[in-house]
PDB file of N, CA and C in Angstrom:
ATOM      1  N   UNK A   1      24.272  23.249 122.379  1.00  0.00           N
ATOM      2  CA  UNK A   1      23.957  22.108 121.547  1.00  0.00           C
ATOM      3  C   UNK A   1      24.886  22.120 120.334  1.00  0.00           C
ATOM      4  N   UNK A   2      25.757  21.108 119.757  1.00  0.00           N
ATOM      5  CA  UNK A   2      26.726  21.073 119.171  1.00  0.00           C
ATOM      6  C   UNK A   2      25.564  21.104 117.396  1.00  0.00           C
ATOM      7  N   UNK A   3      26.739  22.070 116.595  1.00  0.00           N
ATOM      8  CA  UNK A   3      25.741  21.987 115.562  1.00  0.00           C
ATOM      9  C   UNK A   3      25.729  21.268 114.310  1.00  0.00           C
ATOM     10  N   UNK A   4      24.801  21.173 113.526  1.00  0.00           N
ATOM     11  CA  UNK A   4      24.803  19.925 112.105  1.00  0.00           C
ATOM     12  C   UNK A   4      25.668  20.782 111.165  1.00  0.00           C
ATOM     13  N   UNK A   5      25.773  19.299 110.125  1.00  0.00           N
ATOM     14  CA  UNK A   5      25.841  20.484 108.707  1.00  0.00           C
ATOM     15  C   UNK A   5      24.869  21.122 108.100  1.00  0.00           C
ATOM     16  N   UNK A   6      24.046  21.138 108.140  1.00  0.00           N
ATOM     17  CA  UNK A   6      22.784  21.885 108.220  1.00  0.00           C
ATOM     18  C   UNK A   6      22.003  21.862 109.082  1.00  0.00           C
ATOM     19  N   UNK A   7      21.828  23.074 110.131  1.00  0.00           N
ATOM     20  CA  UNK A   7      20.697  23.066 111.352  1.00  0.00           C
ATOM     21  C   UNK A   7      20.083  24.011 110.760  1.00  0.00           C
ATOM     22  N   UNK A   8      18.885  24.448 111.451  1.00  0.00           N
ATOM     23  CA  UNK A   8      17.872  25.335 111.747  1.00  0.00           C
ATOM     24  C   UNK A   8      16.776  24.960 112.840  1.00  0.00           C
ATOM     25  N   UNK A   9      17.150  26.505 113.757  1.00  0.00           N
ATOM     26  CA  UNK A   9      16.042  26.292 114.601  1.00  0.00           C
ATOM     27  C   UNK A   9      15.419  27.622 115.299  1.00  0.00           C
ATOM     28  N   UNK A  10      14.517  27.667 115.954  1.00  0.00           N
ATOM     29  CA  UNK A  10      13.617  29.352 116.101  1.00  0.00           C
ATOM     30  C   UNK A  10      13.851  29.409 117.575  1.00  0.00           C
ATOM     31  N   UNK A  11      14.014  30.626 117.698  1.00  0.00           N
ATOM     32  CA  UNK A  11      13.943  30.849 119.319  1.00  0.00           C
ATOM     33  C   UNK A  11      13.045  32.196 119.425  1.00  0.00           C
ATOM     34  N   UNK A  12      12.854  32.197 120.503  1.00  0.00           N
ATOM     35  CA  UNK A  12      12.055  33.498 121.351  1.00  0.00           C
ATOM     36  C   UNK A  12      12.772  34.362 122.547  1.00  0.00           C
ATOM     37  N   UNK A  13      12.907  35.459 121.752  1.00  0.00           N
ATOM     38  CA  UNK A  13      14.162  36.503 122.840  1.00  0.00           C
ATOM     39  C   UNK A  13      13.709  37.285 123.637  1.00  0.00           C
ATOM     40  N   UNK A  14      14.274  37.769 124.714  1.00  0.00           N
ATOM     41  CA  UNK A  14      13.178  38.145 126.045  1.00  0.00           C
ATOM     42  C   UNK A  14      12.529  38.848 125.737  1.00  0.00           C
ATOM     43  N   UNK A  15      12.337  39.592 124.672  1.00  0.00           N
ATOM     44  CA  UNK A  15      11.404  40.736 123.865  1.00  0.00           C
ATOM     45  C   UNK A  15       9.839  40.201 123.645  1.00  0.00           C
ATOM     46  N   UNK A  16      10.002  39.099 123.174  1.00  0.00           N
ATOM     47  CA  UNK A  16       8.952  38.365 122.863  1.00  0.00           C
ATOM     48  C   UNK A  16       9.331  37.831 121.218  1.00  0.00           C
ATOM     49  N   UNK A  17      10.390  38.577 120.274  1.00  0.00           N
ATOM     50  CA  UNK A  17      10.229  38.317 118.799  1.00  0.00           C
ATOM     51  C   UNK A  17      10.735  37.254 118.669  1.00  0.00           C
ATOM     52  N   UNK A  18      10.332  36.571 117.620  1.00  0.00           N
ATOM     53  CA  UNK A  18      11.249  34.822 117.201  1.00  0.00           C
ATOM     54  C   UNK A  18      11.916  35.140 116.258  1.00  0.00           C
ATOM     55  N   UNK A  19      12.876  34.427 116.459  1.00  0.00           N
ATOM     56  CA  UNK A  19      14.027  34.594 115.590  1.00  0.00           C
ATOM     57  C   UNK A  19      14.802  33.293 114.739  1.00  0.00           C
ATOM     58  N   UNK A  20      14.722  32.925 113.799  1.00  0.00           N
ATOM     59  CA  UNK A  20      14.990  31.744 112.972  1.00  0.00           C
ATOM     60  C   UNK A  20      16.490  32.066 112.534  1.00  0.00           C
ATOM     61  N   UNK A  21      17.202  30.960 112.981  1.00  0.00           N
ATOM     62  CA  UNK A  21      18.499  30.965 112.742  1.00  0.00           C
ATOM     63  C   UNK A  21      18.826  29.465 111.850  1.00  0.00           C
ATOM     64  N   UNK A  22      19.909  29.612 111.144  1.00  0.00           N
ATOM     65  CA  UNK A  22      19.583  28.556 110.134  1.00  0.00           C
ATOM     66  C   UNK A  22      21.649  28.515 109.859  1.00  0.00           C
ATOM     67  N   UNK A  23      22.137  27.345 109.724  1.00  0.00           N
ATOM     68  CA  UNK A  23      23.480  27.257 109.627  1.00  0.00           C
ATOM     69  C   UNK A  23      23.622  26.038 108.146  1.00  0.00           C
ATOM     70  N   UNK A  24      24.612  26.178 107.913  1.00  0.00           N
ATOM     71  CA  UNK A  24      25.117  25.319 106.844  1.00  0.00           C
ATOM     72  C   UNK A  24      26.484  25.696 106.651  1.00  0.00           C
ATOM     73  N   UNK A  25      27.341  23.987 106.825  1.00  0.00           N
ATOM     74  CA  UNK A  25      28.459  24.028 106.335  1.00  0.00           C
ATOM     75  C   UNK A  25      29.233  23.849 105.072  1.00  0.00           C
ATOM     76  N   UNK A  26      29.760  25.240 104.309  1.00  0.00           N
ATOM     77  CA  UNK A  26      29.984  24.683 103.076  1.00  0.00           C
ATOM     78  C   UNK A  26      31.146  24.244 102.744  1.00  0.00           C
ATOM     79  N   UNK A  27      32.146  23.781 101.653  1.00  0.00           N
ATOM     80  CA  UNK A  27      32.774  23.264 101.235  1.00  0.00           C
ATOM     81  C   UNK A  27      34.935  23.924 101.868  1.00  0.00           C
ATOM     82  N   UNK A  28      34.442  25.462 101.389  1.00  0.00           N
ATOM     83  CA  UNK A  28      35.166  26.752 102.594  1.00  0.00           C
ATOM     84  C   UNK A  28      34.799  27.177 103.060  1.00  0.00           C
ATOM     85  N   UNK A  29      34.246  26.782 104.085  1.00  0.00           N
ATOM     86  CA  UNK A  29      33.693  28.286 105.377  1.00  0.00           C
ATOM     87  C   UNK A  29      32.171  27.532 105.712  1.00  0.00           C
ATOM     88  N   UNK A  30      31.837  28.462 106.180  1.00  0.00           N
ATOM     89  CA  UNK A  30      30.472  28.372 106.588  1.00  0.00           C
ATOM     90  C   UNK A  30      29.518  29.442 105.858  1.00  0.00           C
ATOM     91  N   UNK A  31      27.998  29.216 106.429  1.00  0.00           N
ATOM     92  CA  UNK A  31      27.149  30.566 106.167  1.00  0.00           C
ATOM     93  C   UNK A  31      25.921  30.137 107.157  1.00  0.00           C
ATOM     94  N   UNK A  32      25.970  31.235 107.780  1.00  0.00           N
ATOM     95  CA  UNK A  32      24.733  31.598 108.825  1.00  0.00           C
ATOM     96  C   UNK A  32      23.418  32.381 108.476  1.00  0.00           C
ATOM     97  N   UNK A  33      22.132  32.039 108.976  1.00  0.00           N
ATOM     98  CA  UNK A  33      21.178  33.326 108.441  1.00  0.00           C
ATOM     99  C   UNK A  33      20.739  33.324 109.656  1.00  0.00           C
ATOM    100  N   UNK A  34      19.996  34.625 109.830  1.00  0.00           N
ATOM    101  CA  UNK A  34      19.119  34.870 111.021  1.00  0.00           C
ATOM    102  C   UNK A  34      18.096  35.632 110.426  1.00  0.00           C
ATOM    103  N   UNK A  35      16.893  35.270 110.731  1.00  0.00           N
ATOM    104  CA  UNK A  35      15.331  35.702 110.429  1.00  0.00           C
ATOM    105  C   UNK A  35      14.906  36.254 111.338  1.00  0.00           C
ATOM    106  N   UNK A  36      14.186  37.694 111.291  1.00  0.00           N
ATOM    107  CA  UNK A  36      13.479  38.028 112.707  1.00  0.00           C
ATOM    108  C   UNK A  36      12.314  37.907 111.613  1.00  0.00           C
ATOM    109  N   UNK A  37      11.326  36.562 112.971  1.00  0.00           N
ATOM    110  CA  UNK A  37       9.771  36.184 112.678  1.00  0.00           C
ATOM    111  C   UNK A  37       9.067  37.256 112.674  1.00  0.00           C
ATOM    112  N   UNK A  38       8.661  38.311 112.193  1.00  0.00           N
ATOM    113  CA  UNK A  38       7.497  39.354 112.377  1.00  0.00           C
ATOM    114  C   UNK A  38       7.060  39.849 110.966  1.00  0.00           C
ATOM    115  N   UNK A  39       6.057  41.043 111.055  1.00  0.00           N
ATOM    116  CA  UNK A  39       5.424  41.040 109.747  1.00  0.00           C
ATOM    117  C   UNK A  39       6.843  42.021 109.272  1.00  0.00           C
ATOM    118  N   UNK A  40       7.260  42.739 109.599  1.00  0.00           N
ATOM    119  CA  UNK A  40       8.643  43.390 109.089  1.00  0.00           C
ATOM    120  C   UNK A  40       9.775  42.703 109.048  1.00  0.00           C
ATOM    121  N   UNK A  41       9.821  41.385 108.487  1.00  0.00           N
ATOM    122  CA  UNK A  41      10.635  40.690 108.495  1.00  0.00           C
ATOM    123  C   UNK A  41      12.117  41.245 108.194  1.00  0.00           C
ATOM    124  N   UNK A  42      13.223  41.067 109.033  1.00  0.00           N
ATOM    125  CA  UNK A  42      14.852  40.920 108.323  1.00  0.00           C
ATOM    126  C   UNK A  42      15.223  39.698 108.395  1.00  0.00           C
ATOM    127  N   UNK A  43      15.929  39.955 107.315  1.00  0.00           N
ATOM    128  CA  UNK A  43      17.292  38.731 107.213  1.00  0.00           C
ATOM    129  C   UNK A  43      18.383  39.134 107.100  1.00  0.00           C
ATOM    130  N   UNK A  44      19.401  38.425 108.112  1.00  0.00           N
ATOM    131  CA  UNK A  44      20.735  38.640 108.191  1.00  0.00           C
ATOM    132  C   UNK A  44      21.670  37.426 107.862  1.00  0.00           C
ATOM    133  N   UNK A  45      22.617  37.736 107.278  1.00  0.00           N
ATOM    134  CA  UNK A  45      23.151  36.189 106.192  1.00  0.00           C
ATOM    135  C   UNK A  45      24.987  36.655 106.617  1.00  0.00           C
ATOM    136  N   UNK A  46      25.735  35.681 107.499  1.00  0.00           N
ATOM    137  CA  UNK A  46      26.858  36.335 107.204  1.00  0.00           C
ATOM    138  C   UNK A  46      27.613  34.663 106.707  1.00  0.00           C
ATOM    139  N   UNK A  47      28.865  35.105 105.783  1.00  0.00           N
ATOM    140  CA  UNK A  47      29.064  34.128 105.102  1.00  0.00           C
ATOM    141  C   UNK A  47      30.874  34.333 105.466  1.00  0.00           C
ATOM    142  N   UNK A  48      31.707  32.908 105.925  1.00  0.00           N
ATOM    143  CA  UNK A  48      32.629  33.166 106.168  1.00  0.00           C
ATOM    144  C   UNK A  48      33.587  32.353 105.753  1.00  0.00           C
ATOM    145  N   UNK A  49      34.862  32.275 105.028  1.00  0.00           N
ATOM    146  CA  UNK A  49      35.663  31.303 104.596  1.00  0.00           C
ATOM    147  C   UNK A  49      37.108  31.704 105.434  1.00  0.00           C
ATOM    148  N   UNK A  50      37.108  32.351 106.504  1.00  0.00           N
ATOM    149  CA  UNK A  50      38.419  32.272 106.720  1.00  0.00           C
ATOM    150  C   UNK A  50      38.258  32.235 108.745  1.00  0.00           C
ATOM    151  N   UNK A  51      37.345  31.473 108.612  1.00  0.00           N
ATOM    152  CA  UNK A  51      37.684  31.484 110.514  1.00  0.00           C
ATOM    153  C   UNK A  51      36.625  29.872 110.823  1.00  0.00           C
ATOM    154  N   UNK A  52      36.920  29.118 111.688  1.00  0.00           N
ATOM    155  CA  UNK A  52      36.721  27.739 111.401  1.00  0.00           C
ATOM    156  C   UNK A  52      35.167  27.881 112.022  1.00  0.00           C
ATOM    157  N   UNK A  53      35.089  26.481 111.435  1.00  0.00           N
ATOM    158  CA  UNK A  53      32.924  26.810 111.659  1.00  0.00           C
ATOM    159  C   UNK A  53      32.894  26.443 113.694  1.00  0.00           C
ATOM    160  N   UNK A  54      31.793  27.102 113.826  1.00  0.00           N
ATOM    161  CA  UNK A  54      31.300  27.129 114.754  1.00  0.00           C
ATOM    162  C   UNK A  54      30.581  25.284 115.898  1.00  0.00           C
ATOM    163  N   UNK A  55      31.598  25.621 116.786  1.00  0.00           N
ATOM    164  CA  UNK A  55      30.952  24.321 117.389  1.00  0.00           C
ATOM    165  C   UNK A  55      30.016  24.262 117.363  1.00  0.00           C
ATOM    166  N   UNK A  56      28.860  25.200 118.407  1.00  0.00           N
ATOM    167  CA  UNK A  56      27.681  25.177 118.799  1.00  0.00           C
ATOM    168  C   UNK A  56      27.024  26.185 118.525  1.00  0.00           C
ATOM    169  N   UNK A  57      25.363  25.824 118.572  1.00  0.00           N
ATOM    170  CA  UNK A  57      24.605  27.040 118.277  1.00  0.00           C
ATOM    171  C   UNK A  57      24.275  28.426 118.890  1.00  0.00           C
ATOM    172  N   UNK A  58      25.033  28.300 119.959  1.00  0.00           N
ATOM    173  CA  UNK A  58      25.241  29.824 120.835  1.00  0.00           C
ATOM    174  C   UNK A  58      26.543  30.434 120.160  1.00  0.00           C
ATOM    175  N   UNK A  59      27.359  29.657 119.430  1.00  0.00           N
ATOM    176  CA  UNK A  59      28.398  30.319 118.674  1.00  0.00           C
ATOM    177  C   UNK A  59      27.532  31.261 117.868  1.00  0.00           C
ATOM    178  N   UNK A  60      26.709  30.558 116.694  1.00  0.00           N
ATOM    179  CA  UNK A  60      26.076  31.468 115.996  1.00  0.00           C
ATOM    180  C   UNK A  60      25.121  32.279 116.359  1.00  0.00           C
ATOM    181  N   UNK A  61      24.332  32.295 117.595  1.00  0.00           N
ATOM    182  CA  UNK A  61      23.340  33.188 117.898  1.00  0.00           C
ATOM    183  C   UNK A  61      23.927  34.247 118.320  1.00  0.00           C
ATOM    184  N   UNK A  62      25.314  34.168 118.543  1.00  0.00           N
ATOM    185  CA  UNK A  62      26.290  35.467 119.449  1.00  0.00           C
ATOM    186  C   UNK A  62      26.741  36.121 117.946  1.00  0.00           C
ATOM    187  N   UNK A  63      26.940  35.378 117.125  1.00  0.00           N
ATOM    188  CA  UNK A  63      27.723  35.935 115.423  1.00  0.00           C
ATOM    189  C   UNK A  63      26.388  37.037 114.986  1.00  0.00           C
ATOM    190  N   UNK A  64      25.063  36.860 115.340  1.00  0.00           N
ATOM    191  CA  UNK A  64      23.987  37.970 115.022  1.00  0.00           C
ATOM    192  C   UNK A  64      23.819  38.872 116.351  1.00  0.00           C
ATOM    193  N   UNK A  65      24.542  38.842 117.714  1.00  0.00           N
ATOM    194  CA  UNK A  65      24.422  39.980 118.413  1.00  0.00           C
ATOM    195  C   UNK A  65      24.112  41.355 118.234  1.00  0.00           C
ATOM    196  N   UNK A  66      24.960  41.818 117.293  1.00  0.00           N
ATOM    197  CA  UNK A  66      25.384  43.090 116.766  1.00  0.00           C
ATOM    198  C   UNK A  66      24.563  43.588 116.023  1.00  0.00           C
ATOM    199  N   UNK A  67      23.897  42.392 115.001  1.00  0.00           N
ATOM    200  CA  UNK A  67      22.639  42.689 114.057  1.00  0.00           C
ATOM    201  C   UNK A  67      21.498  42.361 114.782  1.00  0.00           C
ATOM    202  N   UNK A  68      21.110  42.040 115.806  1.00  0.00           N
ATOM    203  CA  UNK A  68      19.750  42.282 116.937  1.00  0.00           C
ATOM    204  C   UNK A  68      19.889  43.384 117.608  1.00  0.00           C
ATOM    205  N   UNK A  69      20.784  44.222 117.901  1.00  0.00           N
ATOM    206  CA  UNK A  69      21.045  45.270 118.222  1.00  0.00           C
ATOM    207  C   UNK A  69      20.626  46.449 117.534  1.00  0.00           C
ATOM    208  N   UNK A  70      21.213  45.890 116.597  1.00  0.00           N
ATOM    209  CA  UNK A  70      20.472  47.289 115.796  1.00  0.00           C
ATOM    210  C   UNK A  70      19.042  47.267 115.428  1.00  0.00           C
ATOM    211  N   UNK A  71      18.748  46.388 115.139  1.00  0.00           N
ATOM    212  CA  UNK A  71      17.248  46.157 114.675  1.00  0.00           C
ATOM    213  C   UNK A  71      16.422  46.314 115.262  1.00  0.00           C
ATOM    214  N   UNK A  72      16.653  46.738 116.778  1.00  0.00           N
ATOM    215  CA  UNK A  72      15.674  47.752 117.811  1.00  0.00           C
ATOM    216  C   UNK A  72      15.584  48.934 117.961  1.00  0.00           C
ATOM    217  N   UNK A  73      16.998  49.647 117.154  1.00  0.00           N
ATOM    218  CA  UNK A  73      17.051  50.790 117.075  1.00  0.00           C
ATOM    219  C   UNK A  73      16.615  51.406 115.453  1.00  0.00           C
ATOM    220  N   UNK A  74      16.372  50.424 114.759  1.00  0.00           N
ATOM    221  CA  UNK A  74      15.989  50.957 113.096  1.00  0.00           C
ATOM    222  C   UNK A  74      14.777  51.255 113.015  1.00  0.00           C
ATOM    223  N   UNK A  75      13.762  51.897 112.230  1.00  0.00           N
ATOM    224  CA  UNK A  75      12.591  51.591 111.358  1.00  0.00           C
ATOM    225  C   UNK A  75      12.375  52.052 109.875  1.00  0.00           C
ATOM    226  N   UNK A  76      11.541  51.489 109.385  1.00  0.00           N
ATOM    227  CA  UNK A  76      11.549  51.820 108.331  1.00  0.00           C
ATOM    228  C   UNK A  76      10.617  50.289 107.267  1.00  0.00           C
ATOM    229  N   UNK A  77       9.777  51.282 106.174  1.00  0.00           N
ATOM    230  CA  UNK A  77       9.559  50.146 105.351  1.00  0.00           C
ATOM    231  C   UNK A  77      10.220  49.788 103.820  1.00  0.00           C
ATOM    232  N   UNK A  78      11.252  50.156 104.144  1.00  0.00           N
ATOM    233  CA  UNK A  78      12.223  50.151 102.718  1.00  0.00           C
ATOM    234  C   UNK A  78      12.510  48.848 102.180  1.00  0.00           C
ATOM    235  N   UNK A  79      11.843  48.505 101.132  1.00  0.00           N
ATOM    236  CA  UNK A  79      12.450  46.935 100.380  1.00  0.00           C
ATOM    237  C   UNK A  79      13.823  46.549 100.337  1.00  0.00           C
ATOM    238  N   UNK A  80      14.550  47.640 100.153  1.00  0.00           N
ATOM    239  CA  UNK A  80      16.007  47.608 100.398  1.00  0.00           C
ATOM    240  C   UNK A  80      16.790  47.230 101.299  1.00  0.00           C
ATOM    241  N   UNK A  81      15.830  47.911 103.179  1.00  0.00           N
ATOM    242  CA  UNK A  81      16.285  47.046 103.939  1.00  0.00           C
ATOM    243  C   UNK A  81      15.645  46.453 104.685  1.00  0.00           C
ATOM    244  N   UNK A  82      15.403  45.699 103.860  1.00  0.00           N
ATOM    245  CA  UNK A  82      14.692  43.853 104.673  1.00  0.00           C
ATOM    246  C   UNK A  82      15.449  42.766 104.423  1.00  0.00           C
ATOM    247  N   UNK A  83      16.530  43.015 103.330  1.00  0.00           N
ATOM    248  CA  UNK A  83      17.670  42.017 103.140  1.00  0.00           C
ATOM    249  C   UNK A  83      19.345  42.565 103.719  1.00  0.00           C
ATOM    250  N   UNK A  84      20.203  42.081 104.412  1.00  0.00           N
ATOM    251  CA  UNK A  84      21.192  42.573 104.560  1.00  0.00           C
ATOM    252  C   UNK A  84      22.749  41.445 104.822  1.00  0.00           C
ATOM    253  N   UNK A  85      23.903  41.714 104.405  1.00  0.00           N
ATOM    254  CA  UNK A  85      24.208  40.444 104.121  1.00  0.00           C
ATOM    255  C   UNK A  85      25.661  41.334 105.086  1.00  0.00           C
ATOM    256  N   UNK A  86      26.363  40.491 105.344  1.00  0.00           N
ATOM    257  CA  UNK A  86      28.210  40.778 105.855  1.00  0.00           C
ATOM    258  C   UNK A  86      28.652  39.904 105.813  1.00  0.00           C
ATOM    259  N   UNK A  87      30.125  39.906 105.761  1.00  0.00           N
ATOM    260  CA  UNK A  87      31.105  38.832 105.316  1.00  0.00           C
ATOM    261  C   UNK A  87      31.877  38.790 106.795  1.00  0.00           C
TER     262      UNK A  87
END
């Protein structure tokens, strides 16, 4: 599905967790977030000015691969990491 200048929308990954992904195009670059829906909530925010925005929204659900990956292998209740950001 080709994406807005501002989308957001939730999906459900074969795991069962929902995951809120949210896009906006800014002025240079883009910025993406991804939410995992649960009571241990993360957020992952990557923000980019040097590679052109993303057609579609499987562009960006593939740009948080790497950070769903790990987030099956983490735990922890640290305030510190429930926010996490990359460029």
């Amino acid at each position: 599905m080709p994406v807005q200048e501002y989308d957001e929308w939730i999906k459900q990954l074969s795991n069962g967790k929902k995951v809120r992904y949210s896009y906006q195009l800014l002025i240079a670059g883009f910025s993406a977030s991804m939410e995992i829906l649960a009571l241990d909530a993360m957020i992952y925010t990557h923000t980019h000015t040097d590679l052109p925005p993303p057609a579609n929204r499987e562009q960006i659900e593939a740009e948080f691969a790497d950070d769903l990956s790990k987030t099956e292998h983490q735990r922890g209740d640290d305030a510190l990491g429930r926010y996490r950001s990359a460029s």
